[in-house]
C-alpha atoms as a PDB file:
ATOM      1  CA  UNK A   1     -24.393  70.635 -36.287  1.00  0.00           C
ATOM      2  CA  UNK A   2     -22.171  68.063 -37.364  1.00  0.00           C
ATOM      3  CA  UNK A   3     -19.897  66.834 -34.207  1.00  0.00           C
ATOM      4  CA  UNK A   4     -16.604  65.361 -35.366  1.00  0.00           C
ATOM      5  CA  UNK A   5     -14.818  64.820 -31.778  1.00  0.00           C
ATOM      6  CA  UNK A   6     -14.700  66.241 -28.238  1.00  0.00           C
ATOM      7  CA  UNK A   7     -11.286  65.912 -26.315  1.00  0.00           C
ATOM      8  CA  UNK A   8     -10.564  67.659 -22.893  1.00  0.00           C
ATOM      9  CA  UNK A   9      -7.261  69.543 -23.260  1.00  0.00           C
ATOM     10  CA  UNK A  10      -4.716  68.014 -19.959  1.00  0.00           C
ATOM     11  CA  UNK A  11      -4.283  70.555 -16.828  1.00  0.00           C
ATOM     12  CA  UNK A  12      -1.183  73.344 -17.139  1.00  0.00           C
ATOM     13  CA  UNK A  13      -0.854  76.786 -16.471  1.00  0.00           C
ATOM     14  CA  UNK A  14      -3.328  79.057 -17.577  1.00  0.00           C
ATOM     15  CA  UNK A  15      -2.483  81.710 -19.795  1.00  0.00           C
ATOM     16  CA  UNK A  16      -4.625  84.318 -17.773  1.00  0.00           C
ATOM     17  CA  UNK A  17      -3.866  83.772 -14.426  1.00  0.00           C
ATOM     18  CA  UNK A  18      -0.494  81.692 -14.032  1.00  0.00           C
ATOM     19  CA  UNK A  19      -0.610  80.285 -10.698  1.00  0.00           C
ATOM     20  CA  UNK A  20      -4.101  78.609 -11.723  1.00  0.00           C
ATOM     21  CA  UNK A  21      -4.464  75.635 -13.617  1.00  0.00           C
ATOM     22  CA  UNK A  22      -6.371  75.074 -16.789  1.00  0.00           C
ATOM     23  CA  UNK A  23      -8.177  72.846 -18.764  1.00  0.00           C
ATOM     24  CA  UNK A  24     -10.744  73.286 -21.669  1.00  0.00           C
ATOM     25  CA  UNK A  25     -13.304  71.042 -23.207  1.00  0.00           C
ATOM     26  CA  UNK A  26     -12.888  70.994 -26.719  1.00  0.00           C
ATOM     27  CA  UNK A  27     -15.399  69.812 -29.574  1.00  0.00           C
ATOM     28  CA  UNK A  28     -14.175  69.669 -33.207  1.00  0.00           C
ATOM     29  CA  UNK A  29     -17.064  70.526 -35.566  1.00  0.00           C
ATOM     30  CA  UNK A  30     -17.865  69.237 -39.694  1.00  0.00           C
ATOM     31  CA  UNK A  31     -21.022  71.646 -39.535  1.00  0.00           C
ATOM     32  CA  UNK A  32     -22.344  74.630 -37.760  1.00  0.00           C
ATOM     33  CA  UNK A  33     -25.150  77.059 -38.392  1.00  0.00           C
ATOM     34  CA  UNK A  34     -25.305  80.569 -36.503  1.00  0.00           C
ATOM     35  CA  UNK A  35     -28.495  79.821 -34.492  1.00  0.00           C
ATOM     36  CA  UNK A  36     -26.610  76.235 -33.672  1.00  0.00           C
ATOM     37  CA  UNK A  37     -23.458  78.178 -32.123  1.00  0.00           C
ATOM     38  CA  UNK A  38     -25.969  81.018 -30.754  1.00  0.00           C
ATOM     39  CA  UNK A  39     -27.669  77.846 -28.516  1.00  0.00           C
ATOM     40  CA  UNK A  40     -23.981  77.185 -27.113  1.00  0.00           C
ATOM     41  CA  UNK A  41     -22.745  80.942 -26.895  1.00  0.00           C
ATOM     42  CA  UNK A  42     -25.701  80.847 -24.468  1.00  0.00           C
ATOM     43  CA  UNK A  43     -24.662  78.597 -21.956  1.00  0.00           C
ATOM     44  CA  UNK A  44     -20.513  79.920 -21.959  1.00  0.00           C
ATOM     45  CA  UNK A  45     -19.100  77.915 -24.890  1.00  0.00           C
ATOM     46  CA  UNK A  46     -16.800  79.840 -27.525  1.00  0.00           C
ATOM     47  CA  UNK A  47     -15.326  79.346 -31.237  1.00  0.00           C
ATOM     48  CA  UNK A  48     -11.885  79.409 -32.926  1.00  0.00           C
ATOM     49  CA  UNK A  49     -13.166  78.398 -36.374  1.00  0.00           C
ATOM     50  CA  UNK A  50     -14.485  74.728 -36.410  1.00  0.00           C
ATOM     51  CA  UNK A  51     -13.278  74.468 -32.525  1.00  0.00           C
ATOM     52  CA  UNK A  52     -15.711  75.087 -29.651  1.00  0.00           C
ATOM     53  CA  UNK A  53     -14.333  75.222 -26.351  1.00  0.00           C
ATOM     54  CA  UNK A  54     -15.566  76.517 -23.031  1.00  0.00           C
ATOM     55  CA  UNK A  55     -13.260  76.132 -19.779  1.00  0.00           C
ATOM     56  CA  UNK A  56     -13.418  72.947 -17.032  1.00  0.00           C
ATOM     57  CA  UNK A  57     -10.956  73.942 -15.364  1.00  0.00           C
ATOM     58  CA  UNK A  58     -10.423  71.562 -12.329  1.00  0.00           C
ATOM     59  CA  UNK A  59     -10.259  74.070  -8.890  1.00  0.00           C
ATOM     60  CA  UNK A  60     -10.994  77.539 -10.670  1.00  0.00           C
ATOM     61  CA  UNK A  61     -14.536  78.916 -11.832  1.00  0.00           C
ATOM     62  CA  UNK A  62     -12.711  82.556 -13.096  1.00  0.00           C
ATOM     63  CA  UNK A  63     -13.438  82.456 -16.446  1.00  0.00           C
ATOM     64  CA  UNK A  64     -17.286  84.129 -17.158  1.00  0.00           C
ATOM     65  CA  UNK A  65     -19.017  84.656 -20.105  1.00  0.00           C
ATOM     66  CA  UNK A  66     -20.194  88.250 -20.392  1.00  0.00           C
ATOM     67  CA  UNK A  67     -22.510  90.294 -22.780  1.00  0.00           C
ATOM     68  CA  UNK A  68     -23.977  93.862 -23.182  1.00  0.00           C
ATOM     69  CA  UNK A  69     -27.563  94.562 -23.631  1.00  0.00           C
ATOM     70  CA  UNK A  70     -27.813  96.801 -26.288  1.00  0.00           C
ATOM     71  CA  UNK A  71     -30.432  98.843 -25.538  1.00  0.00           C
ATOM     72  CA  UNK A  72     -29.553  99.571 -22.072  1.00  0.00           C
ATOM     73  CA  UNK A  73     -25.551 100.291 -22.922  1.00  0.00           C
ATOM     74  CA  UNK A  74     -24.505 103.993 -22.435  1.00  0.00           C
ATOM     75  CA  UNK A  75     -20.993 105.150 -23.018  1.00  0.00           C
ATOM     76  CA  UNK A  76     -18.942 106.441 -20.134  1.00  0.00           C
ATOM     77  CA  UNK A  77     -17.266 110.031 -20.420  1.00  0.00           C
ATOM     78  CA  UNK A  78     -13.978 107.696 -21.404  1.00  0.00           C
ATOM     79  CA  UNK A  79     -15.904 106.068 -23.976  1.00  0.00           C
ATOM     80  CA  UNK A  80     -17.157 109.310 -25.384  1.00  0.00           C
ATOM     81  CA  UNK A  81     -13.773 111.026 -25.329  1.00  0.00           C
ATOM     82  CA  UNK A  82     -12.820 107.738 -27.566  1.00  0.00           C
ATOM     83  CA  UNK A  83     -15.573 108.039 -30.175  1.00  0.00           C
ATOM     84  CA  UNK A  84     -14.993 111.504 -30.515  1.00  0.00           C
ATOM     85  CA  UNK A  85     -11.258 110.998 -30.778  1.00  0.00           C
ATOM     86  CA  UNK A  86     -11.476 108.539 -33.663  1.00  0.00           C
ATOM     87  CA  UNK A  87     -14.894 108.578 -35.418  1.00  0.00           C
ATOM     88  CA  UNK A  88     -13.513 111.219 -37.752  1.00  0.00           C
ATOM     89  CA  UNK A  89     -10.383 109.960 -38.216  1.00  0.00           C
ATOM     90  CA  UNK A  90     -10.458 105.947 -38.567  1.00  0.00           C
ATOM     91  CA  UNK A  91     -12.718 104.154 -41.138  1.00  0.00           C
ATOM     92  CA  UNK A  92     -14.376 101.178 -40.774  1.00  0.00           C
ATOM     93  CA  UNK A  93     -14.619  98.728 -43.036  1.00  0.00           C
ATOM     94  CA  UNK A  94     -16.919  95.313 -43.100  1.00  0.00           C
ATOM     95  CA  UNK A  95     -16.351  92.521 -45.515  1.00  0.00           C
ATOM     96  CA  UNK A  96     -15.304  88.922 -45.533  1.00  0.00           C
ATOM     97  CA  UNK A  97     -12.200  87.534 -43.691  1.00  0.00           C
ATOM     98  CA  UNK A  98      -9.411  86.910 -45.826  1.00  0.00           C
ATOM     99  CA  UNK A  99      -5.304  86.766 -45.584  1.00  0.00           C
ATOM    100  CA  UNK A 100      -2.881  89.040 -46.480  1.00  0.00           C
ATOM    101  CA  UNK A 101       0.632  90.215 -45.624  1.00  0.00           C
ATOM    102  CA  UNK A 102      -0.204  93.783 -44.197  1.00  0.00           C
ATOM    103  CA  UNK A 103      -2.539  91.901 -41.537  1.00  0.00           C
ATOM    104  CA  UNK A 104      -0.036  88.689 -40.760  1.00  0.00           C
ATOM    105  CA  UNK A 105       2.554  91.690 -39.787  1.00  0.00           C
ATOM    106  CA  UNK A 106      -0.049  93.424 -37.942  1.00  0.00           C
ATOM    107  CA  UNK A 107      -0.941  90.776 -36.168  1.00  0.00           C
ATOM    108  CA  UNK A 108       2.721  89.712 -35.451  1.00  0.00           C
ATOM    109  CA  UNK A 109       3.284  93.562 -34.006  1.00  0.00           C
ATOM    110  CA  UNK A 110       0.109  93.303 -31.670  1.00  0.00           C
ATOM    111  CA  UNK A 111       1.102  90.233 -30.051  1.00  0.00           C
ATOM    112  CA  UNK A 112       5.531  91.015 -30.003  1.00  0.00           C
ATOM    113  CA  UNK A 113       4.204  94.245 -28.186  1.00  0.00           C
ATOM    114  CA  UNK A 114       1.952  92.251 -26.033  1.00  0.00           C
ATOM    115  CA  UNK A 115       4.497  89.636 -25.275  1.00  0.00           C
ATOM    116  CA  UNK A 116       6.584  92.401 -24.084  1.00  0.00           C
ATOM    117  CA  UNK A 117       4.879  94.636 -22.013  1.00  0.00           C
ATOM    118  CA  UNK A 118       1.852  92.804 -20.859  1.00  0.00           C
ATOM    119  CA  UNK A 119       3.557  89.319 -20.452  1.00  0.00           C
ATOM    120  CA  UNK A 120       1.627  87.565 -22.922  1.00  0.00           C
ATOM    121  CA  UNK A 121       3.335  84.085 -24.467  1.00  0.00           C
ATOM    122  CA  UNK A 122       5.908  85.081 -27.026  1.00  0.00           C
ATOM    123  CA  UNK A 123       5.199  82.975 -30.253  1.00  0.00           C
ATOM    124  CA  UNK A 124       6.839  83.322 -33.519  1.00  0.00           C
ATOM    125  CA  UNK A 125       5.402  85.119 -36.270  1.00  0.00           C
ATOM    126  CA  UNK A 126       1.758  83.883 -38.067  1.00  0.00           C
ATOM    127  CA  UNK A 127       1.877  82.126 -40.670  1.00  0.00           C
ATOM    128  CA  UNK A 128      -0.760  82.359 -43.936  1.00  0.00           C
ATOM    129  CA  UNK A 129      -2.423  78.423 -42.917  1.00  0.00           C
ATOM    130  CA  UNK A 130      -2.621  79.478 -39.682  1.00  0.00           C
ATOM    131  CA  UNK A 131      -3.891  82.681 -39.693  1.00  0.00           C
ATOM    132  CA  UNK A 132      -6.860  81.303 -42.274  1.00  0.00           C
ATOM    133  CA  UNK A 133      -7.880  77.711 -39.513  1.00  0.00           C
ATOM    134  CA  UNK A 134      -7.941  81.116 -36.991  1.00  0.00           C
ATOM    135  CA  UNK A 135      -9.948  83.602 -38.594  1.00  0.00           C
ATOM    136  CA  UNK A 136     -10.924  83.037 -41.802  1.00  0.00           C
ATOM    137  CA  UNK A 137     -12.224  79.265 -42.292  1.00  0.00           C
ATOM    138  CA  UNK A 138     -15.751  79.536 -40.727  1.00  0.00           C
ATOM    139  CA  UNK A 139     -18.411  77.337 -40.435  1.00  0.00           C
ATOM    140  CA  UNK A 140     -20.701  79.945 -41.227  1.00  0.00           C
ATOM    141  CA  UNK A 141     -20.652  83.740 -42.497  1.00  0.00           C
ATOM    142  CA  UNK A 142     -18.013  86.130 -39.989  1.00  0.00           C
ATOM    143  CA  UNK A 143     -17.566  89.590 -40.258  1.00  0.00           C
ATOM    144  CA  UNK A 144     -14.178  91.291 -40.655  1.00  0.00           C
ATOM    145  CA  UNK A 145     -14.147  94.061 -39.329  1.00  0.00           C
ATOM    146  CA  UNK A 146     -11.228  96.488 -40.913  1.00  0.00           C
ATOM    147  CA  UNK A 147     -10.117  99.978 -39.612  1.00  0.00           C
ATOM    148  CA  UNK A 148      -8.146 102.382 -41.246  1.00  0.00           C
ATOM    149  CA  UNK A 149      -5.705 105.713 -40.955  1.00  0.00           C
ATOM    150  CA  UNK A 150      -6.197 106.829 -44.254  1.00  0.00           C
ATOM    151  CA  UNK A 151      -4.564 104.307 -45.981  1.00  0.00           C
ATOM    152  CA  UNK A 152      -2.732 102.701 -43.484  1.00  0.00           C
ATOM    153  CA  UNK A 153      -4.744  99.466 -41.716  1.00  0.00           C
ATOM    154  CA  UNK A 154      -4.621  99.624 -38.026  1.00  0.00           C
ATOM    155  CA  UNK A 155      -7.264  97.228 -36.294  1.00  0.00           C
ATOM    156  CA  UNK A 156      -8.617  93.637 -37.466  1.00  0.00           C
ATOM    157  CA  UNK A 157     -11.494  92.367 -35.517  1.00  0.00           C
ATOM    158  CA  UNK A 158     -13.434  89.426 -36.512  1.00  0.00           C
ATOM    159  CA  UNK A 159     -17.482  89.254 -35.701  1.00  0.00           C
ATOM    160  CA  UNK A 160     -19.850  86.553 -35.951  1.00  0.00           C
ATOM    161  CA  UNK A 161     -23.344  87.859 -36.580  1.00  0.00           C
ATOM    162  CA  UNK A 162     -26.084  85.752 -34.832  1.00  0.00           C
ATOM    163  CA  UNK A 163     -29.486  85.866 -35.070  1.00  0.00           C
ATOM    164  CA  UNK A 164     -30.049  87.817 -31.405  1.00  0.00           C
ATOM    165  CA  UNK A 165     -26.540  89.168 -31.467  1.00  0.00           C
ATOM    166  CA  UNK A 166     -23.210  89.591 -31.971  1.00  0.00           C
ATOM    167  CA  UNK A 167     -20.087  88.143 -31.123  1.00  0.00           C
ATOM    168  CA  UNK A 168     -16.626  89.759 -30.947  1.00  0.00           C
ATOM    169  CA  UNK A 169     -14.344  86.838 -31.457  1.00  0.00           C
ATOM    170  CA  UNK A 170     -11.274  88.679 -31.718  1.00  0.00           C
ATOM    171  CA  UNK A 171      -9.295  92.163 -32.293  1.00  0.00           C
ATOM    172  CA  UNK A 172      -5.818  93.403 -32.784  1.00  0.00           C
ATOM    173  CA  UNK A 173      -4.434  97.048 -33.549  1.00  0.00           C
ATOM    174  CA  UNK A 174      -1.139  98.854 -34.160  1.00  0.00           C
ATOM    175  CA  UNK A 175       0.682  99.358 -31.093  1.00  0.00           C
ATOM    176  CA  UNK A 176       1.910 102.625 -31.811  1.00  0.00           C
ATOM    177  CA  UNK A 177      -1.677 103.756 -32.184  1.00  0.00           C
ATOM    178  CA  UNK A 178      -2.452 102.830 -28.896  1.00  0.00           C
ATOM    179  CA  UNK A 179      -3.686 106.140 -27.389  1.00  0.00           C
ATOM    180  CA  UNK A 180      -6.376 105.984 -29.415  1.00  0.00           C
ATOM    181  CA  UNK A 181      -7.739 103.023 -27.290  1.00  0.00           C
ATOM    182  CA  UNK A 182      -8.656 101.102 -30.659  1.00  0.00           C
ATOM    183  CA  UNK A 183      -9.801  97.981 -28.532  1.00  0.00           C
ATOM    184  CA  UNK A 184     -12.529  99.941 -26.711  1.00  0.00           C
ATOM    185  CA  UNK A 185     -13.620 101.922 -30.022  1.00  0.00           C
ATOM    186  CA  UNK A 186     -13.606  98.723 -31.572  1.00  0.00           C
ATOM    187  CA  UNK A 187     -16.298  97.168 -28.667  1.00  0.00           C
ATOM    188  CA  UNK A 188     -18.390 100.553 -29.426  1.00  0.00           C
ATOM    189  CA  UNK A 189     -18.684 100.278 -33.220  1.00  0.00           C
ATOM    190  CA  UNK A 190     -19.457  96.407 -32.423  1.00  0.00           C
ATOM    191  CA  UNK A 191     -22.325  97.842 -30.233  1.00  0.00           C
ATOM    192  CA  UNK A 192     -23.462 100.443 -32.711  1.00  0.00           C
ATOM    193  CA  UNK A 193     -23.751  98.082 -35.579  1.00  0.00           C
ATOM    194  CA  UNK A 194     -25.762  95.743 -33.218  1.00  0.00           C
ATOM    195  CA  UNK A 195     -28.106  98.826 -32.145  1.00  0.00           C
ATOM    196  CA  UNK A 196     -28.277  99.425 -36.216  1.00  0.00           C
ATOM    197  CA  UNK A 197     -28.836  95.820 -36.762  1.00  0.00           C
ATOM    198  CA  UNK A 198     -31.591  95.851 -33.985  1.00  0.00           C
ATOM    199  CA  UNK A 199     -29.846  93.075 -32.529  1.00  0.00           C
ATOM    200  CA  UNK A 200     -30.549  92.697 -28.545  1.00  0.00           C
ATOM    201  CA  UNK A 201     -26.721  91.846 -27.218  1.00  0.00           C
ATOM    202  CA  UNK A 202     -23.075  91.928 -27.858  1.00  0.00           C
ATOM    203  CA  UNK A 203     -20.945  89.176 -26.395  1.00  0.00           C
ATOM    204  CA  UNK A 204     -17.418  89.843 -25.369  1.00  0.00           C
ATOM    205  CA  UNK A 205     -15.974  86.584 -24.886  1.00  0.00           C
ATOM    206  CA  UNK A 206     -14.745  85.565 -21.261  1.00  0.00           C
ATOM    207  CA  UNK A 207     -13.575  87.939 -18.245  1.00  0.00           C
ATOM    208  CA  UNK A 208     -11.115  86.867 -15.667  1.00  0.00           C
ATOM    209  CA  UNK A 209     -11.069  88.778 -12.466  1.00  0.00           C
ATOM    210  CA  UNK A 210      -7.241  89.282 -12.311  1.00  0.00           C
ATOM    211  CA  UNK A 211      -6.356  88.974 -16.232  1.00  0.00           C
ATOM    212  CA  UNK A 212      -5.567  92.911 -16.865  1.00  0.00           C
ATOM    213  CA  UNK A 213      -5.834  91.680 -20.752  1.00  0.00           C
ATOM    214  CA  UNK A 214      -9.795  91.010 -20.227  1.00  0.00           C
ATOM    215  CA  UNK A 215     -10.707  93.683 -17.042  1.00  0.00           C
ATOM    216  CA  UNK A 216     -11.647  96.274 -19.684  1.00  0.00           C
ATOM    217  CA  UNK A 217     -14.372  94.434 -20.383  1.00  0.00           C
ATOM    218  CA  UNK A 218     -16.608  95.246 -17.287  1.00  0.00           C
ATOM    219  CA  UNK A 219     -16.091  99.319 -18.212  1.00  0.00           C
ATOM    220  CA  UNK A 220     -19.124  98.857 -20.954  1.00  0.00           C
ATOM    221  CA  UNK A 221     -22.114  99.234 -18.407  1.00  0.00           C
ATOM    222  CA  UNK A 222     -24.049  97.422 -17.945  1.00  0.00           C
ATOM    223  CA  UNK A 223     -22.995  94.527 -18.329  1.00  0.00           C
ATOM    224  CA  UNK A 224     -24.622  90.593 -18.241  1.00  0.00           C
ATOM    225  CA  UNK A 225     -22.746  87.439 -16.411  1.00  0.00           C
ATOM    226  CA  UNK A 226     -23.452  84.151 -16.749  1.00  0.00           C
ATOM    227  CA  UNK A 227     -23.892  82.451 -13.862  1.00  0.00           C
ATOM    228  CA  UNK A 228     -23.419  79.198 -12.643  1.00  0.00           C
ATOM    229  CA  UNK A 229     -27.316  77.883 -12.935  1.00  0.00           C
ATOM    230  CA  UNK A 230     -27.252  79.074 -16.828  1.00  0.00           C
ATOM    231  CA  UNK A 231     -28.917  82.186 -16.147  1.00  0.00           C
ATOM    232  CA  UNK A 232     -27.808  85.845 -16.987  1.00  0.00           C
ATOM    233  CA  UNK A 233     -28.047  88.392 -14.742  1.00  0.00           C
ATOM    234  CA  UNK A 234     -26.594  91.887 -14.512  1.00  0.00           C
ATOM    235  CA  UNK A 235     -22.977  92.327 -13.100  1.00  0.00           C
ATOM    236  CA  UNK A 236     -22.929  94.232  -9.833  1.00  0.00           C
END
């Protein structure tokens, strides 16, 4: 690993739960390898391209890193209902992250529906440079994860494969497909290529107790926490 900088972002409100206040430790990297960022997945940091971050935020300890162990995971009748509702119907498709205009105004859509009715921060529309410093300039080999209604591209999710692992870094979907519960089917083919891959976990990022944009992430049972000490240890 090849460190370039660390900075500590200053306290404001954080974007999951508004009357806390948050600050993240940042560290700017030249250089990463998969088992390098595997090491630091493990003890609750994350990645946005070349920026690791994990939370320090000064009177809140909210934020948890959670996984699911693979070989223990069993889908709910919820979760079945969802596989059988779309594993016919949408087709996945894995390759290597790139840009293009039908996923920019995907994107856009997710997060102007999101804005709207789950009161996420309205931004203006994604832009080509920043889209690629989000999702497609890696400091190692990501996953894109691409799903499709026939023709028609619905879901973008973005995957790092590790060597014990993998990690969902991020997924968006058409909002008017949103019966089809494309986030959780896209969290269950994550878990069945891991299973196929014979890979032991899949990490989900952070849950917030409270954040109704991360809460879905304690329905895949069971599930791991990391706790304060650096151990994991199954969520009750």
């Amino acid at each position: 690993m090849h460190s370039l900088f660390v900075f500590n972002t200053p306290p404001s409100p954080c974007s999951y739960l508004p009357h806390e206040t948050a600050s993240l430790n940042y560290e700017i990297v030249g250089q990463l390898t998969a088992p390098e960022y595997q090491t630091r997945l493990l003890v609750g940091w994350r990645r946005f391209g070349y920026a690791l971050f994990r939370p320090t935020c000064p009177a809140c300890t909210k934020c948890e890193s959670v996984r699911v162990p693979v070989a223990t995971f069993r889908p709910d009748r919820s979760q079945r209902r969802c596989l059988a509702a779309n594993a016919d119907e949408v087709r996945l498709v894995i390759g290597e992250p790139d840009v293009t205009a039908e996923k920019l105004e995907l994107y856009d859509r997710f997060h102007a529906f999101q804005a709207e009715h789950v009161g996420w921060p309205s931004h203006g529309p994604k832009d080509a440079a920043g889209y690629a410093e989000s999702f497609v300039d890696n400091p190692f080999d990501t996953q894109e994860w691409c799903y499709y209604l026939g023709d028609r591209l619905v879901g973008v999710g973005y995957v790092d494969r590790l060597p014990a692992g993998l990690s969902a870094i991020y997924f968006f979907h058409d909002p008017d497909e949103r019966q089809r519960s494309l986030g959780t089917y896209n969290v269950l083919s994550v878990l069945r290529g891991a299973a196929a891959w014979e890979l032991p976990h899949v990490y989900l990022g952070y849950y917030v107790a409270g954040c109704r944009s991360l809460e879905y992430k304690t329905r895949f049972r069971p599930i791991e926490v990391l706790g304060a000490g650096g151990a994991w240890r199954i969520m009750e």
